[in-house]
N, C-alpha and C. Protein backbone atom coordinates (compact mmCIF):
# COMPACT_ATOMS: atom_id res chain seq x y z
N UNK A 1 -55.23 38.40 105.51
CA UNK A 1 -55.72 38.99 106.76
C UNK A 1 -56.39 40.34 106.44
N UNK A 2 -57.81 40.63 106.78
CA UNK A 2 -58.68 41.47 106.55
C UNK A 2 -58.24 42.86 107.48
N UNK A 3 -57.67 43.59 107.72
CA UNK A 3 -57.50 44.84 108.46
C UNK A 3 -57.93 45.57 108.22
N UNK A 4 -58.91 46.10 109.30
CA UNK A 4 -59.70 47.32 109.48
C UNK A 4 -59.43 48.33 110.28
N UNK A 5 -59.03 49.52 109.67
CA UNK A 5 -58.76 50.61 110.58
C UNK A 5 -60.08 51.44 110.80
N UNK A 6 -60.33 52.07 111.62
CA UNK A 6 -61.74 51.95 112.15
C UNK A 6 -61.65 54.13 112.32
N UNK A 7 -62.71 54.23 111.30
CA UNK A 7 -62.85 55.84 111.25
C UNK A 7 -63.75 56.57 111.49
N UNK A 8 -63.92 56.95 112.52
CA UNK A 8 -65.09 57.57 113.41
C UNK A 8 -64.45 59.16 113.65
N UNK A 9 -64.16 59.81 113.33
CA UNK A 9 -63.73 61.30 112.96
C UNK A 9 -62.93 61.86 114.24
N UNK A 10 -62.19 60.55 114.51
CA UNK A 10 -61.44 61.04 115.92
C UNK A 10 -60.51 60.83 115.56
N UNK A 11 -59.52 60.94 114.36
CA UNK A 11 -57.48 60.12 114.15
C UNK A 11 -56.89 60.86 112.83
N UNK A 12 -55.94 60.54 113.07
CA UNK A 12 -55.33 60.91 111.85
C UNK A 12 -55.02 59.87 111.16
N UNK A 13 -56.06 59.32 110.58
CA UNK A 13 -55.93 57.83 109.41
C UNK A 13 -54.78 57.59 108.93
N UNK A 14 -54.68 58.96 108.31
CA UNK A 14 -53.76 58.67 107.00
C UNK A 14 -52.02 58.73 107.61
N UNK A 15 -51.65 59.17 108.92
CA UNK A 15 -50.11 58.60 109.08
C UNK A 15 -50.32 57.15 109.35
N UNK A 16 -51.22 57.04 110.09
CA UNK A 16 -51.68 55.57 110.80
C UNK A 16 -51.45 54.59 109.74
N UNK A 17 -52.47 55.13 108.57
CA UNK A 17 -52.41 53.74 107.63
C UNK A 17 -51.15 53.49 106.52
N UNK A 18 -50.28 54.74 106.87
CA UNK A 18 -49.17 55.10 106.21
C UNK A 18 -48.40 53.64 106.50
N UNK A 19 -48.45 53.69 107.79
CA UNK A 19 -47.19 53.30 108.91
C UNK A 19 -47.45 51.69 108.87
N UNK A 20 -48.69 51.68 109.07
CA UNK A 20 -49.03 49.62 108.76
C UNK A 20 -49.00 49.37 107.52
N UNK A 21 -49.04 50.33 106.45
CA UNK A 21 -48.53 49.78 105.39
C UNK A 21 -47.57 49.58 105.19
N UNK A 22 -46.44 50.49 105.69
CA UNK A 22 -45.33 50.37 105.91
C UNK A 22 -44.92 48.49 105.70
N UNK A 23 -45.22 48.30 107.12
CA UNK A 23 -44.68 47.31 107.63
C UNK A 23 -45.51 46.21 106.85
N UNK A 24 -45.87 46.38 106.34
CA UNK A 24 -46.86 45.29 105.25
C UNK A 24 -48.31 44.60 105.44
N UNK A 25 -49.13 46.06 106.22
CA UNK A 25 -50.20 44.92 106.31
C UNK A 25 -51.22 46.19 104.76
N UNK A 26 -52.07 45.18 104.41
CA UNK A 26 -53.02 45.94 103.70
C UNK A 26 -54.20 46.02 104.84
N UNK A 27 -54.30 47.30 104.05
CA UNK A 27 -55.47 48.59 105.54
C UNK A 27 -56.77 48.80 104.64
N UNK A 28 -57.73 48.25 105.38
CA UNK A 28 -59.05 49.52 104.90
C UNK A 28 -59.88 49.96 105.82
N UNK A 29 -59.56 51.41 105.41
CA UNK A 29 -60.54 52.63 106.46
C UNK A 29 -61.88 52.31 106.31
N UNK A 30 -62.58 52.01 107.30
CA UNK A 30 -63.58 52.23 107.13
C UNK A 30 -64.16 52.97 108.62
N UNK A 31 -65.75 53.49 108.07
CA UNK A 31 -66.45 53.65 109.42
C UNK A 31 -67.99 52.73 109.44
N UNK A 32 -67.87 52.00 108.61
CA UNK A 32 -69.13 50.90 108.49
C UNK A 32 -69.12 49.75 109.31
N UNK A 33 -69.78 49.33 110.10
CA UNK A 33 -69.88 48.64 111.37
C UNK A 33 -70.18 47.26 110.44
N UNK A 34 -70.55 46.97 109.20
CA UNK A 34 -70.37 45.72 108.61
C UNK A 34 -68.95 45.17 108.73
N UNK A 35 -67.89 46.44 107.85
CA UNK A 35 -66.87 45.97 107.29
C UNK A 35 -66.17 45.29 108.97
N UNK A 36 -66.57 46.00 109.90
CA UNK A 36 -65.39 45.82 111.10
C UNK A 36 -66.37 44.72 111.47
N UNK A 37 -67.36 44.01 111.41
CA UNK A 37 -67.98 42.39 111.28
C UNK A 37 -67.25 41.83 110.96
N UNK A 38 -66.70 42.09 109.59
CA UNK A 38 -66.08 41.08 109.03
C UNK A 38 -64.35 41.12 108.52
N UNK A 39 -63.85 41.76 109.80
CA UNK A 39 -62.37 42.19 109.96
C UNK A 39 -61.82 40.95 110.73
N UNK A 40 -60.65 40.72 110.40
CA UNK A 40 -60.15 39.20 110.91
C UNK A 40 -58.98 40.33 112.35
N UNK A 41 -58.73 41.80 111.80
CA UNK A 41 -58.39 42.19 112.76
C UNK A 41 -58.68 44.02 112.99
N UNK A 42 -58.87 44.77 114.39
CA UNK A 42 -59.24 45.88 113.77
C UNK A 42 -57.90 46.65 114.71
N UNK A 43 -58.13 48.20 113.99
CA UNK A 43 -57.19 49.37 114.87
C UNK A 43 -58.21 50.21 115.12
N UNK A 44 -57.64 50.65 116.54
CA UNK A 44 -58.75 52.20 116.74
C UNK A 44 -58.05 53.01 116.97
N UNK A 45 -57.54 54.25 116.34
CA UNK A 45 -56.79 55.06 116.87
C UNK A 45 -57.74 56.33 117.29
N UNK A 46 -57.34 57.48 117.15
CA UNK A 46 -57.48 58.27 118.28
C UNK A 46 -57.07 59.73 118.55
N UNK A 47 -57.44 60.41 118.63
CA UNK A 47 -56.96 61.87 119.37
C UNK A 47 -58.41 62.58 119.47
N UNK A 48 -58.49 63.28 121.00
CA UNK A 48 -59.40 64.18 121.37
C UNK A 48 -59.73 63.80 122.30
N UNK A 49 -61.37 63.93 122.50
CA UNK A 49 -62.24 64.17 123.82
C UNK A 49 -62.74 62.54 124.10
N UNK A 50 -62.73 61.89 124.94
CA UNK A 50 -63.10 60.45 125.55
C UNK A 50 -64.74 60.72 125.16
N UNK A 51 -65.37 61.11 125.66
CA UNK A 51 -66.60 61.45 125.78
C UNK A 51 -67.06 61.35 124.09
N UNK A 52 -66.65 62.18 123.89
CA UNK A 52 -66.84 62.48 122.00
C UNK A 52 -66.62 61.08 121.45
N UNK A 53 -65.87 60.45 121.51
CA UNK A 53 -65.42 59.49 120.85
C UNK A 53 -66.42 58.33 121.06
N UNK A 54 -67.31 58.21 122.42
CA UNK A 54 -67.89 57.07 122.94
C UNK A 54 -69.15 57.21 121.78
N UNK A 55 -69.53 58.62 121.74
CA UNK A 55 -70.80 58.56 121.06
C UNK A 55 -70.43 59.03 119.78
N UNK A 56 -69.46 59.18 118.85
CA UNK A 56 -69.55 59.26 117.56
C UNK A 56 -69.37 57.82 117.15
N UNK A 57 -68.41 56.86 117.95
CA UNK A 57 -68.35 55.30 118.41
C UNK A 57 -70.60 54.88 117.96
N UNK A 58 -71.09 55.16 119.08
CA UNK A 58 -72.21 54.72 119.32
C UNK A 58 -73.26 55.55 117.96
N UNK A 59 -72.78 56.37 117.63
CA UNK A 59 -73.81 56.84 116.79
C UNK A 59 -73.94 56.41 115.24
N UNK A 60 -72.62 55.64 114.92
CA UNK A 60 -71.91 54.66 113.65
C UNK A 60 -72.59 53.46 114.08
N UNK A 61 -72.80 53.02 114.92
CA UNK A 61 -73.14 51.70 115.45
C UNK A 61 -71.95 50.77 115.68
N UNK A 62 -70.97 51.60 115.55
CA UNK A 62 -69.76 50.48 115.80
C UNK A 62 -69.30 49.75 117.02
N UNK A 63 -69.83 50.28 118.37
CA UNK A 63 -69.51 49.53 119.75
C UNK A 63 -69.41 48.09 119.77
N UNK A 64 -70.65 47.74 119.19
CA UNK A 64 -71.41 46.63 119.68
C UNK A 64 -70.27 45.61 118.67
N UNK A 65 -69.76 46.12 117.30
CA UNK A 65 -69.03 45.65 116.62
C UNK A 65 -67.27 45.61 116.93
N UNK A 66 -67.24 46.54 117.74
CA UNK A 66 -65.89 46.82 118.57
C UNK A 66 -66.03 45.23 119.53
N UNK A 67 -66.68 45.29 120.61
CA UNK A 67 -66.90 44.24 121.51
C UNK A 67 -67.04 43.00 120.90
N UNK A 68 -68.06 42.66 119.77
CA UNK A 68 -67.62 41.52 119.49
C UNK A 68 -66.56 41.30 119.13
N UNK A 69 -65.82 41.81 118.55
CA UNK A 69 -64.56 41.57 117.79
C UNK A 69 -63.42 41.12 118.79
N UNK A 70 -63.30 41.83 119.98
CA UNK A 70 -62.67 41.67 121.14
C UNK A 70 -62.91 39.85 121.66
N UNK A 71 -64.29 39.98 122.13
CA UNK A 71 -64.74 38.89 122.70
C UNK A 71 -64.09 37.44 121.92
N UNK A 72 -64.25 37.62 120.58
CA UNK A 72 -64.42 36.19 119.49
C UNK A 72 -62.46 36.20 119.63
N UNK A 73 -61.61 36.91 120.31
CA UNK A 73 -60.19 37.08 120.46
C UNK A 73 -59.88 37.11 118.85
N UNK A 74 -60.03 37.84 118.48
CA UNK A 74 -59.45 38.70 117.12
C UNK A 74 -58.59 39.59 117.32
N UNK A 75 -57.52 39.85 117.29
CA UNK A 75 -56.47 40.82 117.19
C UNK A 75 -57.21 42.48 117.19
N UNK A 76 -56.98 43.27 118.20
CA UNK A 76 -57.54 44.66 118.59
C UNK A 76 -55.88 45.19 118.56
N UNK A 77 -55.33 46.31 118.18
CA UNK A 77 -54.99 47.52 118.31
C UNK A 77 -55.46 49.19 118.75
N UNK A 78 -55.27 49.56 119.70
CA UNK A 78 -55.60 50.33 120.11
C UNK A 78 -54.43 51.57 120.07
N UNK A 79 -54.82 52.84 119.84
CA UNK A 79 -53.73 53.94 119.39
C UNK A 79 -54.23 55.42 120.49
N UNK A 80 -53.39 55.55 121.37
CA UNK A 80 -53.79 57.12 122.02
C UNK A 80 -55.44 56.87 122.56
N UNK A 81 -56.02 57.38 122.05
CA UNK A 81 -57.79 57.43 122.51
C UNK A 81 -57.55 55.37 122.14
N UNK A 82 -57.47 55.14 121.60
CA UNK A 82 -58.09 53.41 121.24
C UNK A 82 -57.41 52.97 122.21
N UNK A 83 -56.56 53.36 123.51
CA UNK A 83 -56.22 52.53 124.56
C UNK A 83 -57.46 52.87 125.62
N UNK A 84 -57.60 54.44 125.96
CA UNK A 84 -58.27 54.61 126.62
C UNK A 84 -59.49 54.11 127.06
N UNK A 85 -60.61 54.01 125.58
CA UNK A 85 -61.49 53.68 125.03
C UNK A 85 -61.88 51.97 126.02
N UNK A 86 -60.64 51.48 126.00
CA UNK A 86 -60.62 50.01 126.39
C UNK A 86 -61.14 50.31 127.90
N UNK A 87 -61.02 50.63 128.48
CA UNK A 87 -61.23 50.82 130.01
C UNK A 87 -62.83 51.63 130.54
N UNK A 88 -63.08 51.21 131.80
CA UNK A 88 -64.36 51.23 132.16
C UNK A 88 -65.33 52.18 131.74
N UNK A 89 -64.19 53.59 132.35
CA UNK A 89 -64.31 55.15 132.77
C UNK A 89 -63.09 55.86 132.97
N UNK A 90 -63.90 57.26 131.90
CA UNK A 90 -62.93 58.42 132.14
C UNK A 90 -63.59 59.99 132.86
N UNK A 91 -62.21 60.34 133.44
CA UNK A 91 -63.19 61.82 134.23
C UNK A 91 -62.62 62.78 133.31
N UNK A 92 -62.54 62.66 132.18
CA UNK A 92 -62.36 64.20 131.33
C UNK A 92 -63.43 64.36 130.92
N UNK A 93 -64.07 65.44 131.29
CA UNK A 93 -65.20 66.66 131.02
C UNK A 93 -66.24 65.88 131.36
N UNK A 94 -66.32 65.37 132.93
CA UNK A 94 -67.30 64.75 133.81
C UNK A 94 -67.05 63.17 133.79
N UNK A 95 -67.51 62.43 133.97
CA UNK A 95 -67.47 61.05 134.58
C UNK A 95 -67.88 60.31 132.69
N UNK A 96 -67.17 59.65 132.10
CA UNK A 96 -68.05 58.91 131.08
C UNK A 96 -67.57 57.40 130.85
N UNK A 97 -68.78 56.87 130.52
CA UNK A 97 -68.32 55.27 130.40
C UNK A 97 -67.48 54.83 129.46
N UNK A 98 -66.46 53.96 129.32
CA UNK A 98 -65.79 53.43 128.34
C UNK A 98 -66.42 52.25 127.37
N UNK A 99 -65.35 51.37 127.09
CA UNK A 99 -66.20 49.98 126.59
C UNK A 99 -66.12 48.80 127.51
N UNK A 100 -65.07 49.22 129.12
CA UNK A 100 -65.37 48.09 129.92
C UNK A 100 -64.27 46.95 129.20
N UNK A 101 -63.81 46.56 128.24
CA UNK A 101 -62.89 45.25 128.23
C UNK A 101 -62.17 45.56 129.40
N UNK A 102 -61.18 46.20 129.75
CA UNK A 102 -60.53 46.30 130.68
C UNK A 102 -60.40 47.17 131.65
N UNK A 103 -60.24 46.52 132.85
CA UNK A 103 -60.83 47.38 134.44
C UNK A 103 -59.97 47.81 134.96
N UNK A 104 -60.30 49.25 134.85
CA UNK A 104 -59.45 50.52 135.74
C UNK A 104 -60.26 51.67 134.82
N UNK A 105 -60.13 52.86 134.65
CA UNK A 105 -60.23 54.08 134.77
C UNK A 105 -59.17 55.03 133.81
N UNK A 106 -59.73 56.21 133.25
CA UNK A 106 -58.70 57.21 133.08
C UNK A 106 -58.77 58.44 133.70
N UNK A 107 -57.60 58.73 134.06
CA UNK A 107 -57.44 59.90 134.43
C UNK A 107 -56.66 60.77 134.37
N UNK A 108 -56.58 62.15 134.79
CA UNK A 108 -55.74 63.33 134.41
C UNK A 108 -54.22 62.90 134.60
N UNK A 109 -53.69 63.57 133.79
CA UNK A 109 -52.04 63.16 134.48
C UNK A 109 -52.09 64.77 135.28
N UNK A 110 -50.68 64.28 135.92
CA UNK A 110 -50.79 65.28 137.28
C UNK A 110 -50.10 66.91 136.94
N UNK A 111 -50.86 67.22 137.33
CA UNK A 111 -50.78 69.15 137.32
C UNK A 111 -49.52 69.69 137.80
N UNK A 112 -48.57 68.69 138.30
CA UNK A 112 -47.16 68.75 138.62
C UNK A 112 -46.08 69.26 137.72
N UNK A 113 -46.56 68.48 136.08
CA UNK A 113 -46.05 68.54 135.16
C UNK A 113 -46.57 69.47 133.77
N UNK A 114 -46.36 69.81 132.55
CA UNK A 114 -46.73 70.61 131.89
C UNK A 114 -48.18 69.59 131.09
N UNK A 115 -49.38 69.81 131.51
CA UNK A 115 -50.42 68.75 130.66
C UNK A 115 -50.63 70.19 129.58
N UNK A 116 -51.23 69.40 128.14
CA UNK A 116 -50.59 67.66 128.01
C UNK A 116 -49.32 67.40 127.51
N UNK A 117 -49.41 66.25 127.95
CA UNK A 117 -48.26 66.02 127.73
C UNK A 117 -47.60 65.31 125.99
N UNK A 118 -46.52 66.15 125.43
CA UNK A 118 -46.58 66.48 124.24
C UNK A 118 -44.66 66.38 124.18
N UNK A 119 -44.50 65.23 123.41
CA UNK A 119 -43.14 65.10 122.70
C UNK A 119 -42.46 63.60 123.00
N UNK A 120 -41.41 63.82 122.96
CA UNK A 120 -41.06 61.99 122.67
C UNK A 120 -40.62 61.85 124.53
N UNK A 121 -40.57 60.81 124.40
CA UNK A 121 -40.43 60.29 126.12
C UNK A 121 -39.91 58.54 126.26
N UNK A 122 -39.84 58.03 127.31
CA UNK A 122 -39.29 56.67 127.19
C UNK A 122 -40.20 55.54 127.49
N UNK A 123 -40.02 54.20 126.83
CA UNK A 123 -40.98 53.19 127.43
C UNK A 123 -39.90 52.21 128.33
N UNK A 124 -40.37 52.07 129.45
CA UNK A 124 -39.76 51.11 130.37
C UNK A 124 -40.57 49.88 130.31
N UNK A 125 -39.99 48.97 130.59
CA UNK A 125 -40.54 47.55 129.72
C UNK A 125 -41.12 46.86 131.52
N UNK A 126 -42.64 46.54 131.43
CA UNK A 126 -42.92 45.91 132.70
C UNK A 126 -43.35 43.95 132.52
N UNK A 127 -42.98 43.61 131.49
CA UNK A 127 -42.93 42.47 131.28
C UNK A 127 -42.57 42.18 130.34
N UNK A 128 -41.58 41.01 129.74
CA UNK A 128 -41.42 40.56 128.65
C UNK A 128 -42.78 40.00 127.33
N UNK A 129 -41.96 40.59 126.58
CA UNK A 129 -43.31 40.61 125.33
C UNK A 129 -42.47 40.38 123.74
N UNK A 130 -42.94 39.33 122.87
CA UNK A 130 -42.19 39.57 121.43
C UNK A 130 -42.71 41.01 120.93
N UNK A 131 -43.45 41.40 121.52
CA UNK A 131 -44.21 42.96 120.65
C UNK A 131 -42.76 43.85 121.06
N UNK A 132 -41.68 43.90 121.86
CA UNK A 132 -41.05 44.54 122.16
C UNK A 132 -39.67 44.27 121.49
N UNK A 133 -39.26 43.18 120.55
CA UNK A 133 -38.52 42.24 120.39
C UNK A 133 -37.83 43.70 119.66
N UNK A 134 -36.27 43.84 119.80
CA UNK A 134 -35.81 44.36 118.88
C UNK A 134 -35.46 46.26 119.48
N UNK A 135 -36.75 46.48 120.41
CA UNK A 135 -36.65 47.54 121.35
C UNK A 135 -36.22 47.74 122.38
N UNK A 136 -35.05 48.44 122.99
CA UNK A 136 -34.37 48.62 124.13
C UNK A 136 -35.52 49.35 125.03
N UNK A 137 -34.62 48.68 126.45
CA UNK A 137 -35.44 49.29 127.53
C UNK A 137 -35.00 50.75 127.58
N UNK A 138 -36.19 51.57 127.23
CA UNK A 138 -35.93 52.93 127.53
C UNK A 138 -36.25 54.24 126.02
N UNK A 139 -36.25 52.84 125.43
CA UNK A 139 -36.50 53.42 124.06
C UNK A 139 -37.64 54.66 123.75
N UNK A 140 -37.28 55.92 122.91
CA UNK A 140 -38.36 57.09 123.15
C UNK A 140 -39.38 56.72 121.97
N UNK A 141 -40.37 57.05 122.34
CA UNK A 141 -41.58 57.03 121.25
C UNK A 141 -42.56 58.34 121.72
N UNK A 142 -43.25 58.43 120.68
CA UNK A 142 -43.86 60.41 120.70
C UNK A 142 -45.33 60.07 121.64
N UNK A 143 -45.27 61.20 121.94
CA UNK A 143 -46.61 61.30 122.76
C UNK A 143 -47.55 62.85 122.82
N UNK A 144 -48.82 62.16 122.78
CA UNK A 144 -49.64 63.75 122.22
C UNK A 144 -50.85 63.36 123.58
N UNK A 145 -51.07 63.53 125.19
CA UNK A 145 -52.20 63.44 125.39
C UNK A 145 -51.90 64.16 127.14
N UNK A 146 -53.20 64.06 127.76
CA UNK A 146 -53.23 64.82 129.12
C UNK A 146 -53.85 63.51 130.04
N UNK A 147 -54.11 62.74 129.33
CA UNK A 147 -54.89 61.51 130.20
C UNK A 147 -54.26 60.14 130.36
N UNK A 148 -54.68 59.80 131.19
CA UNK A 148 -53.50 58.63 131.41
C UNK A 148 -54.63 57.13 131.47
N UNK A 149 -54.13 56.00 131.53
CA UNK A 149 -54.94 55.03 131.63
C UNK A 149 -54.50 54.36 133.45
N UNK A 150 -55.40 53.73 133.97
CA UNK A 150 -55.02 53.58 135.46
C UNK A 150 -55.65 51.82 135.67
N UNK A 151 -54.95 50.62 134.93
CA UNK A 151 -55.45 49.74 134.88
C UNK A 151 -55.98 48.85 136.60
N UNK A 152 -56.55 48.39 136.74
CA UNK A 152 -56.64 47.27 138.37
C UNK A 152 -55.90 46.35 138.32
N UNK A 153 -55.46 45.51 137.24
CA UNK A 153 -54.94 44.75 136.98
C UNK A 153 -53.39 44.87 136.68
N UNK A 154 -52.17 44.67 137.41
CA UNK A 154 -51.27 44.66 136.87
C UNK A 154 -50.38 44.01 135.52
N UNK A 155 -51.04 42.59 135.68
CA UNK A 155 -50.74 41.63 134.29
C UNK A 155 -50.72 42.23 133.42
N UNK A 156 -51.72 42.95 133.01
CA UNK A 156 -52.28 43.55 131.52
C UNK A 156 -51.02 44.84 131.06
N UNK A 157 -50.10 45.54 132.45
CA UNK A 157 -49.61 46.54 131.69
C UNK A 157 -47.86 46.01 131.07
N UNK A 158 -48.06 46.48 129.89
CA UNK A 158 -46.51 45.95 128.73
C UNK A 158 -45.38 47.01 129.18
N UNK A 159 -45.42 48.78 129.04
CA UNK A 159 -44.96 49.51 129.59
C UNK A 159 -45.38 50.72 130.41
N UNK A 160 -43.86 51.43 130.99
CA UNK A 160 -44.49 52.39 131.67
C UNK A 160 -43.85 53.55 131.23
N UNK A 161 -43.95 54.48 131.44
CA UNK A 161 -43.68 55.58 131.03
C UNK A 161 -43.38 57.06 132.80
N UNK A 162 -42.08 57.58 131.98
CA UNK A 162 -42.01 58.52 133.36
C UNK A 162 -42.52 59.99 133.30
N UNK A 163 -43.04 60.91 133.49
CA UNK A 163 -44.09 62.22 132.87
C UNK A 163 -44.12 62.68 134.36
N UNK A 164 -43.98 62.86 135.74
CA UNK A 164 -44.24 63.30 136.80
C UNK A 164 -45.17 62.18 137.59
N UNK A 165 -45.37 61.16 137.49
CA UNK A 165 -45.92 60.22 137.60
C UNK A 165 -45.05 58.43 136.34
N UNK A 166 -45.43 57.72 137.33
CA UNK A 166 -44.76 56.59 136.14
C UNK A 166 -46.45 55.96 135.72
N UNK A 167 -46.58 56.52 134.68
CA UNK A 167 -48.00 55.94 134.17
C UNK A 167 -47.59 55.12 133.18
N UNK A 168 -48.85 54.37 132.97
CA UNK A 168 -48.92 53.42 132.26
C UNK A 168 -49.17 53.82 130.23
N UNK A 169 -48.14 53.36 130.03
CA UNK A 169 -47.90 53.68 128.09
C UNK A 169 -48.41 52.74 127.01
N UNK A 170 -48.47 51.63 127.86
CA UNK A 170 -48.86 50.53 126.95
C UNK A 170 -49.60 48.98 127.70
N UNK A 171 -50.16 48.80 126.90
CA UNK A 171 -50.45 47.29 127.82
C UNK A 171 -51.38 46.01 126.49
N UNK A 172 -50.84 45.00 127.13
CA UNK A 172 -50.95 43.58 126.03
C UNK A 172 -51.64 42.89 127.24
N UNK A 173 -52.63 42.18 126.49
CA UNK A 173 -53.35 41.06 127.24
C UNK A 173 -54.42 40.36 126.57
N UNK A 174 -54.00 39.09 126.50
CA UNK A 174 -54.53 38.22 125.51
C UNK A 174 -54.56 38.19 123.69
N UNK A 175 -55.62 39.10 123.03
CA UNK A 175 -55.74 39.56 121.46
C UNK A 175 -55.66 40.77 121.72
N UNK A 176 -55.31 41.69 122.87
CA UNK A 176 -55.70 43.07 122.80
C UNK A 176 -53.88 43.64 123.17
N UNK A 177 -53.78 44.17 122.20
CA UNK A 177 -52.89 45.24 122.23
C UNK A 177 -52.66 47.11 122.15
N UNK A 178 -52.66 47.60 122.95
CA UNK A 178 -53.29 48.89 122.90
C UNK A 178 -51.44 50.23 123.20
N UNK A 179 -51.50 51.30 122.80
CA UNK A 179 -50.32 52.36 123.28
C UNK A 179 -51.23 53.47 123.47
N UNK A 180 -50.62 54.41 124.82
CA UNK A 180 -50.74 55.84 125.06
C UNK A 180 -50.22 56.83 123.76
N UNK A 181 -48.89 55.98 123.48
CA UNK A 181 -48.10 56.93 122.45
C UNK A 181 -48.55 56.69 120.83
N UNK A 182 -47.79 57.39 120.05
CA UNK A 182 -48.23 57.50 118.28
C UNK A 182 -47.31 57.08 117.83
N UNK A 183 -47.29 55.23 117.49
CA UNK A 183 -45.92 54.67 116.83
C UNK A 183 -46.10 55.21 115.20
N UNK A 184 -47.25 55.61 114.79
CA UNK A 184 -46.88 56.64 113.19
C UNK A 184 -46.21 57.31 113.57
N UNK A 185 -45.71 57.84 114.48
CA UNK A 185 -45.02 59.30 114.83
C UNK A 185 -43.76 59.23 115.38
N UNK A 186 -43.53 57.47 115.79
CA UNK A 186 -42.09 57.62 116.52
C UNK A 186 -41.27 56.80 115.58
N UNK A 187 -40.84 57.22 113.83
CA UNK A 187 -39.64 57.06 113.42
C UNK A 187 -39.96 55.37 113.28
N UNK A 188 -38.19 55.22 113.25
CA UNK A 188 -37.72 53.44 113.58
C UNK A 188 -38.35 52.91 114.22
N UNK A 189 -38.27 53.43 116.08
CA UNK A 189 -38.83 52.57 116.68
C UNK A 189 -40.06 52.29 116.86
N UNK A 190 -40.65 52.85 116.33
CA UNK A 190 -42.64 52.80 115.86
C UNK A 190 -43.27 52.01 115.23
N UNK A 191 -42.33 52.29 114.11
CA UNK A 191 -42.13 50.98 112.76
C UNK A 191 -41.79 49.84 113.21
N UNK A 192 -40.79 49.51 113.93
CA UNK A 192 -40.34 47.90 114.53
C UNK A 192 -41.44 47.90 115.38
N UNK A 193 -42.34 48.41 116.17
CA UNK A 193 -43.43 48.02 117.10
C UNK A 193 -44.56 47.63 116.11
N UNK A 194 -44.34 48.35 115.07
CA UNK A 194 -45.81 47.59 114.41
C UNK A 194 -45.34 46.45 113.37
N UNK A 195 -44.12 46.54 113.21
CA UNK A 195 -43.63 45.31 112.70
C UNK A 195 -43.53 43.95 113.32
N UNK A 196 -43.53 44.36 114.39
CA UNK A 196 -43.34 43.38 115.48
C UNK A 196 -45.22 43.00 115.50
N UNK A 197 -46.09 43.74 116.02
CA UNK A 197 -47.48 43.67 116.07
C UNK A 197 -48.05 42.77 114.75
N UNK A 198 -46.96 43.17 113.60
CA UNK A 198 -47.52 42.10 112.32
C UNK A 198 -47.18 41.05 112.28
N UNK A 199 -46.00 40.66 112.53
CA UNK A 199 -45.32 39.08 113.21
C UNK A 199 -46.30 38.32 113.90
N UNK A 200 -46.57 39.00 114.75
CA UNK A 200 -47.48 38.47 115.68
C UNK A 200 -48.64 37.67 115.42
N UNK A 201 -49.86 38.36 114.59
CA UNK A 201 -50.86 37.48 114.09
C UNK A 201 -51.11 37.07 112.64
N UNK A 202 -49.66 38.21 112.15
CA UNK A 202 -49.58 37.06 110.42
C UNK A 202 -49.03 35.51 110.96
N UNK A 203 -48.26 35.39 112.05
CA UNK A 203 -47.88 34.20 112.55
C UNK A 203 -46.07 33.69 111.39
């Protein structure tokens, strides 16, 4: 299985590719819109500005290679920004388009609470999933962001998360698997989520 972690100057690669190696997949970074052609599966991870990301995304030429990859149902991972990314539109630092796979929006989390929002927190489980196999309901995993994802669709969300609002932390639907949170960053139970994520389409 070809895995492509996908490097467009928005992540911290190197815990990322730490952590799936971990669990046994072989990783190659790239930011060449060939190699992620010819990826049997890719990751996008993530940290920063939505906006930034669309067009350092578009200026690699990798979109168009993101979407197919989605479409042909190839296994997608998405990390922090690589969930966001999935959805229509975000309003951080004006209105900007996403990639549209999945319909809803991002937006601010609420000014109620300390944004952003920064440290470990809990996932509450909104449907049964083997990606969860092994993880208790409630289980903490780390979190680094101020934006939240706001899907239309309920099916699509896996967990939720409580922050002053119960937003959405994670969500599975179909080949696409995406987290708000940084399973490089949350220990054990991070590791069993991407262990679990390798089960999955090593089969």
């Amino acid at each position: 299985m070809n895995l492509v972690l996908i490097d467009y100057g928005m992540g911290n690669l190197r815990s990322v590719s730490k952590a799936l190696e971990r669990v046994g997949f072989r990783v190659k970074i790239t930011s060449e819109a060939e190699e992620v052609k010819k990826a049997d599966a890719i990751v996008l991870p993530g940290v920063g500005a939505f906006r930034d990301a669309m067009e350092n995304l578009r200026r690699l030429g990798l979109l168009k290679e993101i979407l197919r990859h989605v479409e042909k149902g190839k296994p997608y991972l998405g990390i922090c920004l690589g969930l966001q990314l999935l959805f229509e539109k975000s309003y951080e630092f004006g209105e900007s388009e996403g990639l549209g796979v999945l319909e809803g929006e991002v937006m601010l989390l609420p000014t109620t609470v300390k944004v952003p929002h920064i440290g470990w927190n809990q996932l509450w489980k909104n449907k049964p999933s083997d990606l969860l196999e092994g993880l208790r309901d409630g289980e903490y995993f780390y979190f680094v962001h101020s934006y939240h994802v706001v899907p239309k669709r309920e099916d699509v969300i896996l967990t939720k998360t409580d922050y002053g609002i119960d937003f959405v932390s994670s969500v599975e639907y179909q080949n696409i698997f995406a987290v708000q949170f940084h399973p490089e960053k949350s220990q054990k139970a991070g590791l069993r989520l991407l262990e679990n994520y390798r089960r999955r389409i090593y089969g």
